[in-house]
PDB file of N, CA and C in Angstrom:
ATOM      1  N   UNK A   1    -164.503  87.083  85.385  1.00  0.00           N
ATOM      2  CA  UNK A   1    -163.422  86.462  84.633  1.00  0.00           C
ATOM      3  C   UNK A   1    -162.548  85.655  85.599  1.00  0.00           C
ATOM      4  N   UNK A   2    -161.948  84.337  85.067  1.00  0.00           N
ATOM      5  CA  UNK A   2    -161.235  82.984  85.938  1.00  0.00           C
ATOM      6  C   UNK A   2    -159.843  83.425  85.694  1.00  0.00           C
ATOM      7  N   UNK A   3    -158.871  83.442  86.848  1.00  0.00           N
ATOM      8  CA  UNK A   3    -157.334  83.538  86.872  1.00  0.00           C
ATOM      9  C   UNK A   3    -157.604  81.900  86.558  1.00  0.00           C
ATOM     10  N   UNK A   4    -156.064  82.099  86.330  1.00  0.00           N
ATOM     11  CA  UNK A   4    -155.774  80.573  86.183  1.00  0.00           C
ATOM     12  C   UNK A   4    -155.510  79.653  87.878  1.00  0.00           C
ATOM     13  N   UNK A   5    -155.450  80.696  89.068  1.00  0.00           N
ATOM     14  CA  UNK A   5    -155.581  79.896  90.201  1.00  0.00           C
ATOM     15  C   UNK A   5    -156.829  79.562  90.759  1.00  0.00           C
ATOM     16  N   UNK A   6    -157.952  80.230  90.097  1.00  0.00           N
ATOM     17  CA  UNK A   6    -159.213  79.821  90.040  1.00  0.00           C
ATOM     18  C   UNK A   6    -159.305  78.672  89.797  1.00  0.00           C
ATOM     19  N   UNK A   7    -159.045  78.752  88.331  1.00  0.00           N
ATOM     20  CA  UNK A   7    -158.892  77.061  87.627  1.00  0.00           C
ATOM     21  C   UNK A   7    -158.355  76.005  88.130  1.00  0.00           C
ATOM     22  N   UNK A   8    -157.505  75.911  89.017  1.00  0.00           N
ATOM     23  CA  UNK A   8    -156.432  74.922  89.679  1.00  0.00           C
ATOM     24  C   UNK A   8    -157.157  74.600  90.700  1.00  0.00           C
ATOM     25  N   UNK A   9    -156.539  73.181  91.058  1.00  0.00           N
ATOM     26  CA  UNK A   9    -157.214  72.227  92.088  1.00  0.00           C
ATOM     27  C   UNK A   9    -156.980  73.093  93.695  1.00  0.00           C
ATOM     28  N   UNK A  10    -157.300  72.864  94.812  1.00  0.00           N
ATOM     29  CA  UNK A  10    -156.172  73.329  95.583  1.00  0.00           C
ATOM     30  C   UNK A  10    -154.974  72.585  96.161  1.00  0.00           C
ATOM     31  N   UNK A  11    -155.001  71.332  95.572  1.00  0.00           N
ATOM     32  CA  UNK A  11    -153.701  70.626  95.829  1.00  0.00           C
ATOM     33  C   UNK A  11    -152.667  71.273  94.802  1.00  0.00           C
ATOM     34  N   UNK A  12    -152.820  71.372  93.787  1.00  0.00           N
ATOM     35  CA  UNK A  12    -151.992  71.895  92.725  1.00  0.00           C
ATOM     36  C   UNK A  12    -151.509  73.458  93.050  1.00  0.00           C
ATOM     37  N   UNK A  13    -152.579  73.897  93.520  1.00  0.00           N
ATOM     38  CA  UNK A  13    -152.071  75.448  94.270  1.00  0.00           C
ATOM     39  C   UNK A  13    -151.373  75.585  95.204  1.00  0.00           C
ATOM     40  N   UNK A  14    -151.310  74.534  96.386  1.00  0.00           N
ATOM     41  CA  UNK A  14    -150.631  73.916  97.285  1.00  0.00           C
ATOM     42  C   UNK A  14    -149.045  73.619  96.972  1.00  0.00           C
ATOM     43  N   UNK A  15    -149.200  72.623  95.571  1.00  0.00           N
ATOM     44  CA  UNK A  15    -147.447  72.523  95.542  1.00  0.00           C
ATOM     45  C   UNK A  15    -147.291  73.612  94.749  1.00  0.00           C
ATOM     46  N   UNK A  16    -147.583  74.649  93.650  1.00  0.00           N
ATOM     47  CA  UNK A  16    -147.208  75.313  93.316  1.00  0.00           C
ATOM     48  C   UNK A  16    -146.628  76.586  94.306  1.00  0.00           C
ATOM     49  N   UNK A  17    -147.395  76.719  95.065  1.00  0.00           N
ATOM     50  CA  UNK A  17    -146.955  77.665  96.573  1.00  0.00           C
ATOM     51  C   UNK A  17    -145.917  76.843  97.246  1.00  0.00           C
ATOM     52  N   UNK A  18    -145.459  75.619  97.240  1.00  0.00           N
ATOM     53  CA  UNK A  18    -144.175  75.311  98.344  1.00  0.00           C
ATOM     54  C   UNK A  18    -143.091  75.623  96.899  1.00  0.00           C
ATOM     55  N   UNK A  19    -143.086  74.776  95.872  1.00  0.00           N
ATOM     56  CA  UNK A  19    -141.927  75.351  95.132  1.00  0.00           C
ATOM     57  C   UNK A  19    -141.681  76.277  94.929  1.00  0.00           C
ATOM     58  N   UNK A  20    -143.050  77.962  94.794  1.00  0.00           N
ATOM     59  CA  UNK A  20    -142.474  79.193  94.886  1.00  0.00           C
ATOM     60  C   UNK A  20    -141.664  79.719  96.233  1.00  0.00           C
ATOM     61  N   UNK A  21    -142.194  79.060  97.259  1.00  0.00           N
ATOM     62  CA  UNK A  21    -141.192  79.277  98.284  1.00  0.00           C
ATOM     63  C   UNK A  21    -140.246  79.038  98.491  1.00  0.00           C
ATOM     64  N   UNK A  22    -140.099  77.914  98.171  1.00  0.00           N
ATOM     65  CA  UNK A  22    -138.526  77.361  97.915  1.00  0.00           C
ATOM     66  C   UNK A  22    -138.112  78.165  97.419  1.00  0.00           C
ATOM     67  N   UNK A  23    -138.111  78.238  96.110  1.00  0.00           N
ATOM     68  CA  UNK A  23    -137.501  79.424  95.116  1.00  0.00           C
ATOM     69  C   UNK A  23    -136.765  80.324  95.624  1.00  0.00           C
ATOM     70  N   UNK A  24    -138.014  81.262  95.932  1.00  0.00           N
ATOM     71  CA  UNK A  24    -137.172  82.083  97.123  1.00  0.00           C
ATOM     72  C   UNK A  24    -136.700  82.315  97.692  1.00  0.00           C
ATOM     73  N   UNK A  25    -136.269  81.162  98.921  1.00  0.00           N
ATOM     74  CA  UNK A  25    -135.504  80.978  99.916  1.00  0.00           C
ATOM     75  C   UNK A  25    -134.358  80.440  99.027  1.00  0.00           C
ATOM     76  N   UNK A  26    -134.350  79.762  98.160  1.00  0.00           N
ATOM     77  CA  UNK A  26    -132.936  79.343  97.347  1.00  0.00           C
ATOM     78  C   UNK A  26    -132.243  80.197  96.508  1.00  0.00           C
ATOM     79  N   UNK A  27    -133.309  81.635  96.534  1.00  0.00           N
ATOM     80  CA  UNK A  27    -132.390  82.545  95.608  1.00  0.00           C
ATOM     81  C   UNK A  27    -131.866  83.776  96.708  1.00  0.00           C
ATOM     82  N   UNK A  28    -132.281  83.437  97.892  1.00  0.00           N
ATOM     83  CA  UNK A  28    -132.221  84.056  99.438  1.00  0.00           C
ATOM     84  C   UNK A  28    -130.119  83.715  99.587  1.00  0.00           C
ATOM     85  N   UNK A  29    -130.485  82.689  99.665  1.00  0.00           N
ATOM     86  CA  UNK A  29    -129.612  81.512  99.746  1.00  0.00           C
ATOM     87  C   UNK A  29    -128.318  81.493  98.854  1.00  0.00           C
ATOM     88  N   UNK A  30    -128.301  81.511  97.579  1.00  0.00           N
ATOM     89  CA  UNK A  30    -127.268  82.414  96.533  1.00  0.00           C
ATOM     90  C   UNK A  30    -127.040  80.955  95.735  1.00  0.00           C
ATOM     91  N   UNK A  31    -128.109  80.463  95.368  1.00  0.00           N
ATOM     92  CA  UNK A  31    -128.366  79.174  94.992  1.00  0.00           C
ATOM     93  C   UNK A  31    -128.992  79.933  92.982  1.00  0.00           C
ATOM     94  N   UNK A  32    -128.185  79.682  92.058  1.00  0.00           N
ATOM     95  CA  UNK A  32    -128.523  79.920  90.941  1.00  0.00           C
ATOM     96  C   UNK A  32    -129.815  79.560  90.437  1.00  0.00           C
ATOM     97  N   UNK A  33    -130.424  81.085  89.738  1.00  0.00           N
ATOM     98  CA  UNK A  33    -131.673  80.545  89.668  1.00  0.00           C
ATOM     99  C   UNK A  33    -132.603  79.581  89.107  1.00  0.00           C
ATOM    100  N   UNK A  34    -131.835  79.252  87.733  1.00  0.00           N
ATOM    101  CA  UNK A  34    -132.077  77.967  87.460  1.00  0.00           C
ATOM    102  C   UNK A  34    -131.642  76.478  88.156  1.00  0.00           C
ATOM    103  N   UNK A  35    -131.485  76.797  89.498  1.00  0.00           N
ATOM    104  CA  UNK A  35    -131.541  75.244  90.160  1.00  0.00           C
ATOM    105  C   UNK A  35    -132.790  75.579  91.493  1.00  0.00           C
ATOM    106  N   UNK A  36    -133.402  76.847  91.540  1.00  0.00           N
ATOM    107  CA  UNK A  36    -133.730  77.109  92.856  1.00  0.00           C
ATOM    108  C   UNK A  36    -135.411  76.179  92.936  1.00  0.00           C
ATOM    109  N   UNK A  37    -135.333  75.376  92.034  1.00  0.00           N
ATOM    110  CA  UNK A  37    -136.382  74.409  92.407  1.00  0.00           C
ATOM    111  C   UNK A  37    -135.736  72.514  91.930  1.00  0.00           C
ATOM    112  N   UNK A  38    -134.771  72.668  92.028  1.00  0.00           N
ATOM    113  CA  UNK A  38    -133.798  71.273  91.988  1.00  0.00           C
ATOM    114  C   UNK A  38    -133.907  70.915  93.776  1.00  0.00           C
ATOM    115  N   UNK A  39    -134.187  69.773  94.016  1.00  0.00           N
ATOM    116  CA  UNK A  39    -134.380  69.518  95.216  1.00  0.00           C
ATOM    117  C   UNK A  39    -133.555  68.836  95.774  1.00  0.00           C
ATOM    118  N   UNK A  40    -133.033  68.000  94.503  1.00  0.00           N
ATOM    119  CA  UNK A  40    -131.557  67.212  95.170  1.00  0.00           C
ATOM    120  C   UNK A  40    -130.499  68.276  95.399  1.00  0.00           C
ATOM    121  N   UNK A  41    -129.918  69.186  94.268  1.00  0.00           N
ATOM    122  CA  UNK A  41    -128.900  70.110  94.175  1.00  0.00           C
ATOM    123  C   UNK A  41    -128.740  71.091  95.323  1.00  0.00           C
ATOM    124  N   UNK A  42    -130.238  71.516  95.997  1.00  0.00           N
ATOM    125  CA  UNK A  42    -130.626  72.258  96.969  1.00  0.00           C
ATOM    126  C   UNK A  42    -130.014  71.874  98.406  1.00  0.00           C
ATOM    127  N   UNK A  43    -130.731  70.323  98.134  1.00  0.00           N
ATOM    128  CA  UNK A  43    -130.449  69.745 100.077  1.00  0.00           C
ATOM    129  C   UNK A  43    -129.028  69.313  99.582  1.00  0.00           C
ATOM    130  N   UNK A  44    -127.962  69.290  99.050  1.00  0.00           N
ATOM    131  CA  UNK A  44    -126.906  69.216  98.477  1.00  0.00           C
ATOM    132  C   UNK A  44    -125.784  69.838  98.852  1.00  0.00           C
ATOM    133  N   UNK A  45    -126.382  71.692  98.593  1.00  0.00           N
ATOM    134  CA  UNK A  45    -126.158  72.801  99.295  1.00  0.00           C
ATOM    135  C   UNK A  45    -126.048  73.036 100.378  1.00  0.00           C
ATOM    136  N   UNK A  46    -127.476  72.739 100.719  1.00  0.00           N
ATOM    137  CA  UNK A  46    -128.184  72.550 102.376  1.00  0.00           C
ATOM    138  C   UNK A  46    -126.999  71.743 102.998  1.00  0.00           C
ATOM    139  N   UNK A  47    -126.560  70.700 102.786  1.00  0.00           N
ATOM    140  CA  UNK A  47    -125.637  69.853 103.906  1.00  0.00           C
ATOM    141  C   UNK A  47    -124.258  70.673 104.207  1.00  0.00           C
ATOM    142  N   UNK A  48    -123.824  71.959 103.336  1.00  0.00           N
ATOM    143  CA  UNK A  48    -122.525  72.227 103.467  1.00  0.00           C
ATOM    144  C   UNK A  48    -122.940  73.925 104.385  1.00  0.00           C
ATOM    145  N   UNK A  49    -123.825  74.234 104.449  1.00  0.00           N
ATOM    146  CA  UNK A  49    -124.183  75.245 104.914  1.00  0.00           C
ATOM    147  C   UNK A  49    -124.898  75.541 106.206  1.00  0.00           C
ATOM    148  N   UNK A  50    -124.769  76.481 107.198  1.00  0.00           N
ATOM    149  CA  UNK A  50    -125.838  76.785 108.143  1.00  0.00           C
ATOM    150  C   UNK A  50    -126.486  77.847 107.778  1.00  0.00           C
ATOM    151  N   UNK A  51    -127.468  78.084 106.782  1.00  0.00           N
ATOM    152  CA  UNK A  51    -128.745  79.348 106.572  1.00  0.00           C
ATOM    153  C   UNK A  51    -129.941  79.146 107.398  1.00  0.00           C
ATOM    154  N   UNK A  52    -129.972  80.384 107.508  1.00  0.00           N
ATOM    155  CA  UNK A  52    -131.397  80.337 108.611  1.00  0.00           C
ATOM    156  C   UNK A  52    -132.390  79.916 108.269  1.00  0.00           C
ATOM    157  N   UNK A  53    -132.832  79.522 107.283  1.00  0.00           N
ATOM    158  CA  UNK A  53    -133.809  78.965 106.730  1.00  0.00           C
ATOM    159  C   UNK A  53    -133.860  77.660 106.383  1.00  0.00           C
ATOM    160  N   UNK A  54    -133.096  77.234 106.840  1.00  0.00           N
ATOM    161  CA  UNK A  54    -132.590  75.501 106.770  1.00  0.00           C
ATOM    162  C   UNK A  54    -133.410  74.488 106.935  1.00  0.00           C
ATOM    163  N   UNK A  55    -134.171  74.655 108.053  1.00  0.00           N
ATOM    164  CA  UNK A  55    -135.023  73.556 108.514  1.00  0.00           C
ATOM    165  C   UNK A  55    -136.360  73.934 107.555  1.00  0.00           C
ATOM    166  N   UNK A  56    -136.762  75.031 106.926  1.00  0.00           N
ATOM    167  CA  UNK A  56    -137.953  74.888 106.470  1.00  0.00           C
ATOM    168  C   UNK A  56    -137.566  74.739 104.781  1.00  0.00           C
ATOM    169  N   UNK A  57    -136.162  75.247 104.345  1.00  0.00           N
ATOM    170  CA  UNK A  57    -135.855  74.125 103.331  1.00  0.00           C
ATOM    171  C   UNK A  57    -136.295  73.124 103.279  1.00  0.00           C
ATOM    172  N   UNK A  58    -135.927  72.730 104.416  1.00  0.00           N
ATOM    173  CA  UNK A  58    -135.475  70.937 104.526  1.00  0.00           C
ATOM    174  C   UNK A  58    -136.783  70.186 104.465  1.00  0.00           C
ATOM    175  N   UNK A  59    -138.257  71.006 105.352  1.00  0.00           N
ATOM    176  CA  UNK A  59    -139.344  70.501 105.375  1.00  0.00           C
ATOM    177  C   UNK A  59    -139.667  70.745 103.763  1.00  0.00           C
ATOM    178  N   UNK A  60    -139.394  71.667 103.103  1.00  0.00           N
ATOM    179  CA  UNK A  60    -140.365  72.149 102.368  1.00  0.00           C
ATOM    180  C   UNK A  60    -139.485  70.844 100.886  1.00  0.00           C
ATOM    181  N   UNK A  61    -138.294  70.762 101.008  1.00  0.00           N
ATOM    182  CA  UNK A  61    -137.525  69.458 100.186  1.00  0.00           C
ATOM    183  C   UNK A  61    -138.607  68.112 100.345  1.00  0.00           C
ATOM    184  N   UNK A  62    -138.948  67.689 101.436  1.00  0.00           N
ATOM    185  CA  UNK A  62    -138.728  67.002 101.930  1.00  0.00           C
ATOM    186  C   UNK A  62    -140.672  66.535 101.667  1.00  0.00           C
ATOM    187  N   UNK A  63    -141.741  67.435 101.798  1.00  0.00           N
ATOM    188  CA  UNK A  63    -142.716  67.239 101.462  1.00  0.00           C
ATOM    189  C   UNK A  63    -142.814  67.504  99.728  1.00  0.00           C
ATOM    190  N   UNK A  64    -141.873  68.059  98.993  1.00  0.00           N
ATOM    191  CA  UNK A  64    -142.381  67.687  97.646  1.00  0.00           C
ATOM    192  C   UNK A  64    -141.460  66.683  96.909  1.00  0.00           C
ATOM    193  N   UNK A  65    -140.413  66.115  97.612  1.00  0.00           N
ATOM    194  CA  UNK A  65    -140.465  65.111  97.348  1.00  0.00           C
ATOM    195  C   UNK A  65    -141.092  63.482  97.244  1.00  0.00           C
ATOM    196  N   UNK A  66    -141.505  64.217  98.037  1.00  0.00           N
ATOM    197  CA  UNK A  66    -143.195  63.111  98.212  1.00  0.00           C
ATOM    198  C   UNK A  66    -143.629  62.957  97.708  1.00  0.00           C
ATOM    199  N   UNK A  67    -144.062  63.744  97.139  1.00  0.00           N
ATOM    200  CA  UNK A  67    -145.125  64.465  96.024  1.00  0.00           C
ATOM    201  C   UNK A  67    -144.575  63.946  95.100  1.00  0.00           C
ATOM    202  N   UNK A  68    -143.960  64.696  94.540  1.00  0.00           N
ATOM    203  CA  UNK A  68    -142.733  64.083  93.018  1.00  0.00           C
ATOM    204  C   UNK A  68    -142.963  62.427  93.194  1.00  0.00           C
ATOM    205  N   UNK A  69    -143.366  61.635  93.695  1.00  0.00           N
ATOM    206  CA  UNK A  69    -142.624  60.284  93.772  1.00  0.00           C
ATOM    207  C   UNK A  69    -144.114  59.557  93.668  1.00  0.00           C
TER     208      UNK A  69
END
């Protein structure tokens, strides 16, 4: 029997794994959970803050915005 990540490309598994990370780190972060995959609202955050997880925010913003576009 097929999960549905079976079914998926592995690019699609790919961004689905950076936005769950994000997620995480944005609910790490005290970032409400309905924005913790907003990417503008995030690096937004990101500019007023030093969290330790900053720079891989910033990568992880920063390659799905790519994507998105």
């Amino acid at each position: 029997m097929s999960t549905l990540a079976d079914l998926m490309n592995p690019e699609t598994r790919n961004i689905l794994e950076k936005y769950k990370r994000l997620s995480t780190l944005a609910l790490e972060m005290g970032i409400e959970k309905d924005k913790t995959t907003d990417l503008e609202y995030i690096s937004g955050k990101l500019k007023k803050t030093d969290y330790k997880h900053k720079e891989e925010i910033l990568n992880l913003i920063e390659k799905l915005s790519k994507i998105k576009k």
